[in-house]
PDB file of N, CA and C in Angstrom:
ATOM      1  N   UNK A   1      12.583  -4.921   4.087  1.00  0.00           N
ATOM      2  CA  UNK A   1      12.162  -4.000   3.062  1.00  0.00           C
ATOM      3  C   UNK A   1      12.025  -2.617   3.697  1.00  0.00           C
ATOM      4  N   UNK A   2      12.450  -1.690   3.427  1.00  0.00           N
ATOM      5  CA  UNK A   2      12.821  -0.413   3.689  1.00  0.00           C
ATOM      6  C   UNK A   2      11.249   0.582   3.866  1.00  0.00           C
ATOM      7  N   UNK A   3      10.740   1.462   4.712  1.00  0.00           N
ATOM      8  CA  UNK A   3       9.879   2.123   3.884  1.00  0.00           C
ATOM      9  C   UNK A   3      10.219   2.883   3.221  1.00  0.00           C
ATOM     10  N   UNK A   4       8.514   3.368   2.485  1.00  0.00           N
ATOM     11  CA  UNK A   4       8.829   4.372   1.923  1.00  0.00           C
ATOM     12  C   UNK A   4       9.230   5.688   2.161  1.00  0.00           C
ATOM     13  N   UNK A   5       9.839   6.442   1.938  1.00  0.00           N
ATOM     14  CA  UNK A   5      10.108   8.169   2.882  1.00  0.00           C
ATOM     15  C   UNK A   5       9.253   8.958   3.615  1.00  0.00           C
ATOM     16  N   UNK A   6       7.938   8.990   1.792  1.00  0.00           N
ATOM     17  CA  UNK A   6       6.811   9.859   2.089  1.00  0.00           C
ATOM     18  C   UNK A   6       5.769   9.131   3.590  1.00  0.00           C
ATOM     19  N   UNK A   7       5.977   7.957   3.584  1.00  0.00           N
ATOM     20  CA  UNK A   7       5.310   7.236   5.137  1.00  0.00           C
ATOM     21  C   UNK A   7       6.088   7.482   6.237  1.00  0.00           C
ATOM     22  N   UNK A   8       7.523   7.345   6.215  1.00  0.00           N
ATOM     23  CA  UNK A   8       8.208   7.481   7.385  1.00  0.00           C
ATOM     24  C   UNK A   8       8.400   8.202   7.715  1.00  0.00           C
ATOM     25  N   UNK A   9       7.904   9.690   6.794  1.00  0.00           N
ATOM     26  CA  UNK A   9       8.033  11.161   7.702  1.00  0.00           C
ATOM     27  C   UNK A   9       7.173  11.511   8.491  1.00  0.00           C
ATOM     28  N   UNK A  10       5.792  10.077   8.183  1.00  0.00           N
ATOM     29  CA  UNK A  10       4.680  10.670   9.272  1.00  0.00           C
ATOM     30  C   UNK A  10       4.496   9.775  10.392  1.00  0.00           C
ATOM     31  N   UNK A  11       5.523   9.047  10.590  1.00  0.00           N
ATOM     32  CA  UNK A  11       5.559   8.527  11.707  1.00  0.00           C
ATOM     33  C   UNK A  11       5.510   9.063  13.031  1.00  0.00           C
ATOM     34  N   UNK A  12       6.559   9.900  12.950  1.00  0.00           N
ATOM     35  CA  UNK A  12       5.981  10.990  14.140  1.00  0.00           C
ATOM     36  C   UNK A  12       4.659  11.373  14.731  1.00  0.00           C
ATOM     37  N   UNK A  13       4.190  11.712  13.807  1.00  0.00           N
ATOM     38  CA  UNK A  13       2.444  11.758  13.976  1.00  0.00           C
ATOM     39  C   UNK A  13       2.066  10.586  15.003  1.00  0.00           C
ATOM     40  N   UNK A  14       1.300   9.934  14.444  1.00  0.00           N
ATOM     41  CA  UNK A  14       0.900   8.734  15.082  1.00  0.00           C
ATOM     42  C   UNK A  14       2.306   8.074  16.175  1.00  0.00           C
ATOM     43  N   UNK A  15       3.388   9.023  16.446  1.00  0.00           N
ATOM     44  CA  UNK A  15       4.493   8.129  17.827  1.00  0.00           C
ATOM     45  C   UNK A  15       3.615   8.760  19.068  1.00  0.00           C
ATOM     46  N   UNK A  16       2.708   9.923  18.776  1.00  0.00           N
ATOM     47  CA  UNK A  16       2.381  10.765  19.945  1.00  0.00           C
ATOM     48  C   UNK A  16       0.713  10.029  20.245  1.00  0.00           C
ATOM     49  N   UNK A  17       0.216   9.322  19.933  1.00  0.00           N
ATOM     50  CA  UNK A  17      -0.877   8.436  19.666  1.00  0.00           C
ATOM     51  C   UNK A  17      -0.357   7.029  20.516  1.00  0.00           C
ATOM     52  N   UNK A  18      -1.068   7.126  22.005  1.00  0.00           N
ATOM     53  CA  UNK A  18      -1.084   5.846  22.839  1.00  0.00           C
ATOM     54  C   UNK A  18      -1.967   4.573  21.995  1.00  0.00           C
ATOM     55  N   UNK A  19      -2.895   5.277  21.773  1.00  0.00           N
ATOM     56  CA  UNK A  19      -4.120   3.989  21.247  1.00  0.00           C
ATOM     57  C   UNK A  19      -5.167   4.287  19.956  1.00  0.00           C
ATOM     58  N   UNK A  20      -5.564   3.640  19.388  1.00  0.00           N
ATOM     59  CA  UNK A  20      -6.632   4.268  18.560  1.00  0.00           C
ATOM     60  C   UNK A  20      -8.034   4.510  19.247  1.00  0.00           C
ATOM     61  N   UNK A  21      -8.047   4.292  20.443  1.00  0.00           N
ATOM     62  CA  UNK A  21      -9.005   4.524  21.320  1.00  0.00           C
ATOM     63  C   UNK A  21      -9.022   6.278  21.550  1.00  0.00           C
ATOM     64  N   UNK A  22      -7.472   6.491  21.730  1.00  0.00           N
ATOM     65  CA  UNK A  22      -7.012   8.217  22.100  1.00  0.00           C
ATOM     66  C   UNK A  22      -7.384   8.972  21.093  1.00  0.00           C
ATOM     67  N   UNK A  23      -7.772   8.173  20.146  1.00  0.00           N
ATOM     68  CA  UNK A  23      -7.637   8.718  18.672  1.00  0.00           C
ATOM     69  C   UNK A  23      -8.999   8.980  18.532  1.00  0.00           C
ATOM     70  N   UNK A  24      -9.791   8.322  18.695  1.00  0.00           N
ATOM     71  CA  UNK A  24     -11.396   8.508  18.818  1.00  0.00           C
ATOM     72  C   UNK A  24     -11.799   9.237  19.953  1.00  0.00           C
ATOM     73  N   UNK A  25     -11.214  10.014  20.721  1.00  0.00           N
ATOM     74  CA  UNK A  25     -11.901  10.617  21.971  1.00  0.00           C
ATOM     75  C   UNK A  25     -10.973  11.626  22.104  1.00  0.00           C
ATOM     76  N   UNK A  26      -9.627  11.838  21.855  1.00  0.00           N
ATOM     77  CA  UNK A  26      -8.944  13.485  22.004  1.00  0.00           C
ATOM     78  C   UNK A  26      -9.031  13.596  20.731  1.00  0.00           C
ATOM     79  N   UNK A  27      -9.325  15.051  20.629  1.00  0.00           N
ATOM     80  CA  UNK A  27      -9.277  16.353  19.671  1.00  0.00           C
ATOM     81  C   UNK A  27      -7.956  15.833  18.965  1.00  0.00           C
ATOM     82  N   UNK A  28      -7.242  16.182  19.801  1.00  0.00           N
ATOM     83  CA  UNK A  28      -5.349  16.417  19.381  1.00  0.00           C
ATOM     84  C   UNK A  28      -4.485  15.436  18.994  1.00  0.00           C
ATOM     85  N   UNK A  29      -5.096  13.977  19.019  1.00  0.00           N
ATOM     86  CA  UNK A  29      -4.771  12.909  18.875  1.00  0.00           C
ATOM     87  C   UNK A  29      -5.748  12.440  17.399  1.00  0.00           C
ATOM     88  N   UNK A  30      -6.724  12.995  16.978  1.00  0.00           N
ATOM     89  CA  UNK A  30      -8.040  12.560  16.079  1.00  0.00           C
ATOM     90  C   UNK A  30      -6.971  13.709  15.160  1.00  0.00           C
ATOM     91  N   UNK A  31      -7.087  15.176  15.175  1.00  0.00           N
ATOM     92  CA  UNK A  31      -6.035  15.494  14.412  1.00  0.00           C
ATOM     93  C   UNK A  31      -4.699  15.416  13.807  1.00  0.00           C
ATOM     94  N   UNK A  32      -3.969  14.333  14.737  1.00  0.00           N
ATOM     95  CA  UNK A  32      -2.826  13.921  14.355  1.00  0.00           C
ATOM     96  C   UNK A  32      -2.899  12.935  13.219  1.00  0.00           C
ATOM     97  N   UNK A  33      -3.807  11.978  13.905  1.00  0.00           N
ATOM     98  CA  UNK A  33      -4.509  10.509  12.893  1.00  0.00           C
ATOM     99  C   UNK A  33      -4.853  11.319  11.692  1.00  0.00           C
ATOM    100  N   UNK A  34      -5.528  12.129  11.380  1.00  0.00           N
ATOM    101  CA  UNK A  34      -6.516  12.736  10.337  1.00  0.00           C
ATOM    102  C   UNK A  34      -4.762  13.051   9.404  1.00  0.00           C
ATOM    103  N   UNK A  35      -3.809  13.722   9.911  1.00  0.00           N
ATOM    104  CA  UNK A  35      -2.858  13.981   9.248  1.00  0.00           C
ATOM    105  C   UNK A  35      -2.059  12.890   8.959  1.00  0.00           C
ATOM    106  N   UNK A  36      -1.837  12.071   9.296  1.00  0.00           N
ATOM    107  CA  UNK A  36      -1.184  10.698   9.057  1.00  0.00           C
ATOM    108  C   UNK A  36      -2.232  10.175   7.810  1.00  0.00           C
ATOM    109  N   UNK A  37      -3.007  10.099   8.045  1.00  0.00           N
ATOM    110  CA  UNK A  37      -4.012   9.503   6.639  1.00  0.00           C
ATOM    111  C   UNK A  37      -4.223  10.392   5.777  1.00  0.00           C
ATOM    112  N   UNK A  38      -3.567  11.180   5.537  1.00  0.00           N
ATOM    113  CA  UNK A  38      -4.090  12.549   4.322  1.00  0.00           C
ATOM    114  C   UNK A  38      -3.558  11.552   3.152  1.00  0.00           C
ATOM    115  N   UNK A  39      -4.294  12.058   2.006  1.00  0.00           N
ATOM    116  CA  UNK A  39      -3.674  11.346   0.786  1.00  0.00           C
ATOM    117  C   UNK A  39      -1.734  12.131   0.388  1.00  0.00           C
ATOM    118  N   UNK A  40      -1.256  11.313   0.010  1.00  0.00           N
ATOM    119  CA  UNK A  40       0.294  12.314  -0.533  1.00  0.00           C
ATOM    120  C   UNK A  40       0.371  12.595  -1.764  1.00  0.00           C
ATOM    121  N   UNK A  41       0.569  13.992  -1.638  1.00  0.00           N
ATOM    122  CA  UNK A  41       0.129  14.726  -2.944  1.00  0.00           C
ATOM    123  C   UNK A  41       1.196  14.735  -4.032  1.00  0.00           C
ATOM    124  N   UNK A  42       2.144  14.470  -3.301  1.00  0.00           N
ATOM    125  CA  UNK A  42       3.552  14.020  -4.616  1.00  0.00           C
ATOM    126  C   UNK A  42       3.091  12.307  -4.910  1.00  0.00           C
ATOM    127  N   UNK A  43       2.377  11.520  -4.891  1.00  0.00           N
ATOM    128  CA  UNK A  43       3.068  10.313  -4.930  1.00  0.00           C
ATOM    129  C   UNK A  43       1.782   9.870  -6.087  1.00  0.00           C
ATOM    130  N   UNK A  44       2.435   9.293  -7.052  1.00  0.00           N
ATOM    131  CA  UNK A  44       1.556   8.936  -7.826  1.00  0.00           C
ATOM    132  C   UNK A  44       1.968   6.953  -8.239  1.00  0.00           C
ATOM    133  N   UNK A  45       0.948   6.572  -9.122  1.00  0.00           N
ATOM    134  CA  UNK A  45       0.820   5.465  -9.027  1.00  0.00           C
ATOM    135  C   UNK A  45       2.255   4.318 -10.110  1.00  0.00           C
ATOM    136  N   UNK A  46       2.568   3.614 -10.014  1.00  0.00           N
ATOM    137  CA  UNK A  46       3.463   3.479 -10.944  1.00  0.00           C
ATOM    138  C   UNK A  46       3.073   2.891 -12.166  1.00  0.00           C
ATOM    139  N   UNK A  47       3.820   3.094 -13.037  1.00  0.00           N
ATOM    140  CA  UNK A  47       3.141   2.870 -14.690  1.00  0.00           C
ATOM    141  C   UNK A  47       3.156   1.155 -14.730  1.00  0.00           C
ATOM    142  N   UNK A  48       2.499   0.282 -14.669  1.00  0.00           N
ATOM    143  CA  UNK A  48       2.168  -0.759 -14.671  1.00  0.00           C
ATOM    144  C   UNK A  48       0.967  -1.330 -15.600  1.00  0.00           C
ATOM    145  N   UNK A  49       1.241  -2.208 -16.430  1.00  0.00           N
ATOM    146  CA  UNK A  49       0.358  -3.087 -16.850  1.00  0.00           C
ATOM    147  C   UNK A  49      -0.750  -4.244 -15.769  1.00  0.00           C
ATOM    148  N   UNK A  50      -1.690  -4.159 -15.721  1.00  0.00           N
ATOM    149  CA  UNK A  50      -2.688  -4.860 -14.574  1.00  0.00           C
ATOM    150  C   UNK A  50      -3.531  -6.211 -15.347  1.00  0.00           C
ATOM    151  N   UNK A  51      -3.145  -7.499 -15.149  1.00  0.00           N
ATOM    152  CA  UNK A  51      -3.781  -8.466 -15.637  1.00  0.00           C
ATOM    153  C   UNK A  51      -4.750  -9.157 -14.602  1.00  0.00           C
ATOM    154  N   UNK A  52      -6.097  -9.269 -14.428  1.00  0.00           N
ATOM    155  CA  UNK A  52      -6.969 -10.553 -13.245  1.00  0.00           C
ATOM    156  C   UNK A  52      -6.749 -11.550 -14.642  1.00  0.00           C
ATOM    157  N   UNK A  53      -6.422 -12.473 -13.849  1.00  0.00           N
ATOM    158  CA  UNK A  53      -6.220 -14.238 -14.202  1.00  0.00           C
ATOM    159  C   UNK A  53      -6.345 -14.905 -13.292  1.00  0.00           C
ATOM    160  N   UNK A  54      -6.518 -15.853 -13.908  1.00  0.00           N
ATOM    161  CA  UNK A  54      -6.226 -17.090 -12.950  1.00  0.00           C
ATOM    162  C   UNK A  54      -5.668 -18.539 -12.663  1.00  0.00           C
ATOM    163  N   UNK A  55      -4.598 -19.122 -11.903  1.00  0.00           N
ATOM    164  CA  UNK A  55      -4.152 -20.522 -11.914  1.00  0.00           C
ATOM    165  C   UNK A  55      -4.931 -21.642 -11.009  1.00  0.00           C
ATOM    166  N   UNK A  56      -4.725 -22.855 -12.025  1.00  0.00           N
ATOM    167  CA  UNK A  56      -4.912 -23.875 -11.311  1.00  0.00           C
ATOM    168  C   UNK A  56      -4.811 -24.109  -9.999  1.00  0.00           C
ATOM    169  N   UNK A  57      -5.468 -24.570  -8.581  1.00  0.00           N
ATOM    170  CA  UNK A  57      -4.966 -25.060  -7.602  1.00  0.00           C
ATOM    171  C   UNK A  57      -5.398 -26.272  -7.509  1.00  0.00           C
ATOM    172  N   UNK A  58      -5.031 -27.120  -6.388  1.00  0.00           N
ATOM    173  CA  UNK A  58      -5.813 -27.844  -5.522  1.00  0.00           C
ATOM    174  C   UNK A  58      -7.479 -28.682  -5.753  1.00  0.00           C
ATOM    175  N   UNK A  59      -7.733 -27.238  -5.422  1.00  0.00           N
ATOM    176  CA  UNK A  59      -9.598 -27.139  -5.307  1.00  0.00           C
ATOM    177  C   UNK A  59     -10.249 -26.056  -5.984  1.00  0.00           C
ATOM    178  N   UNK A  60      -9.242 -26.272  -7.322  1.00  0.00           N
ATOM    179  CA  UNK A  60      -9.678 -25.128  -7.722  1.00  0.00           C
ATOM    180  C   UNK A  60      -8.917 -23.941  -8.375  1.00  0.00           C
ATOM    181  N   UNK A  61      -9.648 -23.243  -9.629  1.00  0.00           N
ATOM    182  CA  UNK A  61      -8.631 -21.775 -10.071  1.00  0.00           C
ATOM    183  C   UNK A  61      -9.017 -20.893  -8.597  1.00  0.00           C
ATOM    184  N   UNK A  62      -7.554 -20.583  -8.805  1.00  0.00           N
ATOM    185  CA  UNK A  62      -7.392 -19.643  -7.387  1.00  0.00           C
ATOM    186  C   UNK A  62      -7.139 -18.444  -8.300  1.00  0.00           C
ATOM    187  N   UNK A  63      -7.796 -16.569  -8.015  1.00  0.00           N
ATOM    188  CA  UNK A  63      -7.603 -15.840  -9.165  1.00  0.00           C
ATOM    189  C   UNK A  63      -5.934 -14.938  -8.705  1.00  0.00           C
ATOM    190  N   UNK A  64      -5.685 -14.793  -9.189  1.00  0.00           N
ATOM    191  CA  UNK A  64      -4.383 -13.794  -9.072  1.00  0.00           C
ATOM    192  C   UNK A  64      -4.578 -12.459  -9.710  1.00  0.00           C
ATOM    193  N   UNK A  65      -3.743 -11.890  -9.584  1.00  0.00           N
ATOM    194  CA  UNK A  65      -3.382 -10.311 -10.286  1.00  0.00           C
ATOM    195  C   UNK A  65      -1.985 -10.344 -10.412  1.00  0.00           C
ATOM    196  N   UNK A  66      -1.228  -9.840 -12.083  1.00  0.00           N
ATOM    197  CA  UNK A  66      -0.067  -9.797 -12.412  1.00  0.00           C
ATOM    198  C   UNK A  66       0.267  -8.849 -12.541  1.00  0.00           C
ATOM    199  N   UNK A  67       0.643  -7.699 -12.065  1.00  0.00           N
ATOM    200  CA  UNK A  67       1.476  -6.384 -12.546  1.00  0.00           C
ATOM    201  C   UNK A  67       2.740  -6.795 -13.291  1.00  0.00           C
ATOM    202  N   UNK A  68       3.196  -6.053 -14.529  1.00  0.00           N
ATOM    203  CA  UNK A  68       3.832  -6.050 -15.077  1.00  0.00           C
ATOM    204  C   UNK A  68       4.515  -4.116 -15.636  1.00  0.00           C
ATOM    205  N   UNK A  69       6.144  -4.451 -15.490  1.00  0.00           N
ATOM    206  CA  UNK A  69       6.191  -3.026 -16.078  1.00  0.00           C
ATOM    207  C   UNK A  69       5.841  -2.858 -17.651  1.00  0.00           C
ATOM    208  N   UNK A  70       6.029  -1.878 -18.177  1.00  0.00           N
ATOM    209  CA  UNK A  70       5.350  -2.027 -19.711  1.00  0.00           C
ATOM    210  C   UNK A  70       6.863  -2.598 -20.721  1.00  0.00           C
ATOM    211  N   UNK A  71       7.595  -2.511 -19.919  1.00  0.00           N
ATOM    212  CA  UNK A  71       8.846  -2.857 -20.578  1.00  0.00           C
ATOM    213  C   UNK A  71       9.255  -4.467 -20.946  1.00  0.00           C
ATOM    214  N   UNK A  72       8.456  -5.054 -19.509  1.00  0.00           N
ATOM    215  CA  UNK A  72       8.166  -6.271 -19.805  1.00  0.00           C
ATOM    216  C   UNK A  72       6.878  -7.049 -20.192  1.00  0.00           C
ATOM    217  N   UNK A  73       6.126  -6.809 -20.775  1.00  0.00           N
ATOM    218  CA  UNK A  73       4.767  -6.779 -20.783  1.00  0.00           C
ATOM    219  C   UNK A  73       4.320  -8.002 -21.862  1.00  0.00           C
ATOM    220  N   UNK A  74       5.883  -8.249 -22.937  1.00  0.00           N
ATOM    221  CA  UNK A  74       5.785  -9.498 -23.592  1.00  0.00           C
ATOM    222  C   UNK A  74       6.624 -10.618 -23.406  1.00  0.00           C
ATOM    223  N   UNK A  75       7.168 -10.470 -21.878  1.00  0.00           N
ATOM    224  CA  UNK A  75       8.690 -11.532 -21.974  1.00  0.00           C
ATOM    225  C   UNK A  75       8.306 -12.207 -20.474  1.00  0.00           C
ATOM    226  N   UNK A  76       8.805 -13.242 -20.278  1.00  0.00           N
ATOM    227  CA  UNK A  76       8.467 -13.838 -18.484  1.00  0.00           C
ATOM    228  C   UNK A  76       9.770 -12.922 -17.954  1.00  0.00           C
ATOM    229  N   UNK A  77       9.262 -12.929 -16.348  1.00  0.00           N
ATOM    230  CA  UNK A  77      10.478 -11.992 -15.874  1.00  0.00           C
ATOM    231  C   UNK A  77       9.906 -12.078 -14.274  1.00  0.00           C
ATOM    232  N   UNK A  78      10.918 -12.719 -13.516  1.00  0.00           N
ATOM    233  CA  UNK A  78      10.917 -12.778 -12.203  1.00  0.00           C
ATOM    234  C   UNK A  78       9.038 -12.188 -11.155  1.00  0.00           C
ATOM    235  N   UNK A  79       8.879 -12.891 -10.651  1.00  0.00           N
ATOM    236  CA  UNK A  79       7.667 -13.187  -9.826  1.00  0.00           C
ATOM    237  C   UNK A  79       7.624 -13.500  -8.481  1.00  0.00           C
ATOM    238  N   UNK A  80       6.955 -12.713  -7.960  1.00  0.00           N
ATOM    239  CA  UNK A  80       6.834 -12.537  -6.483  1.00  0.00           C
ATOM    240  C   UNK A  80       5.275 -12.804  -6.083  1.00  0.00           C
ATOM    241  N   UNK A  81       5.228 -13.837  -4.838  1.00  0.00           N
ATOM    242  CA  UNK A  81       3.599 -14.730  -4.534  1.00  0.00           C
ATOM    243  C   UNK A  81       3.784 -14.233  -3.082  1.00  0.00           C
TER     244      UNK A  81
END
């Protein structure tokens, strides 16, 4: 699975980052981290329908979460566990 762009441009960042140890004790390394975790200001959430349910298991309802696009929101349509 490919990443995403907006992540793989900040890879760089964190390539110059030995440890997260470096990261907690240099300046220049705590600023790099700090920029790698910024929120991304282009990227927004995708339009999805959000169901908590839950199936049968074993020992028990085990709960799940179903995203659905809104396009499919009344039809079965391929599922990923």
């Amino acid at each position: 699975m490919p990443v995403h762009p907006l992540v793989a441009a900040r890879f760089p960042l964190i390539a110059q980052i030995s440890s997260l140890e470096e990261a907690l004790y240099s300046p220049e390394a705590a600023q790099l981290k700090i920029a790698y975790e910024a929120p991304y200001a282009s990227y927004s959430l995708p339009d999805v329908a959000i169901e908590a349910t839950s199936i049968p298991g074993p020992h028990g309802d085990i709960p799940i979460r179903v995203y659905r696009p809104p396009s499919a929101a009344n039809r079965a349509t391929p599922g990923l566990l």
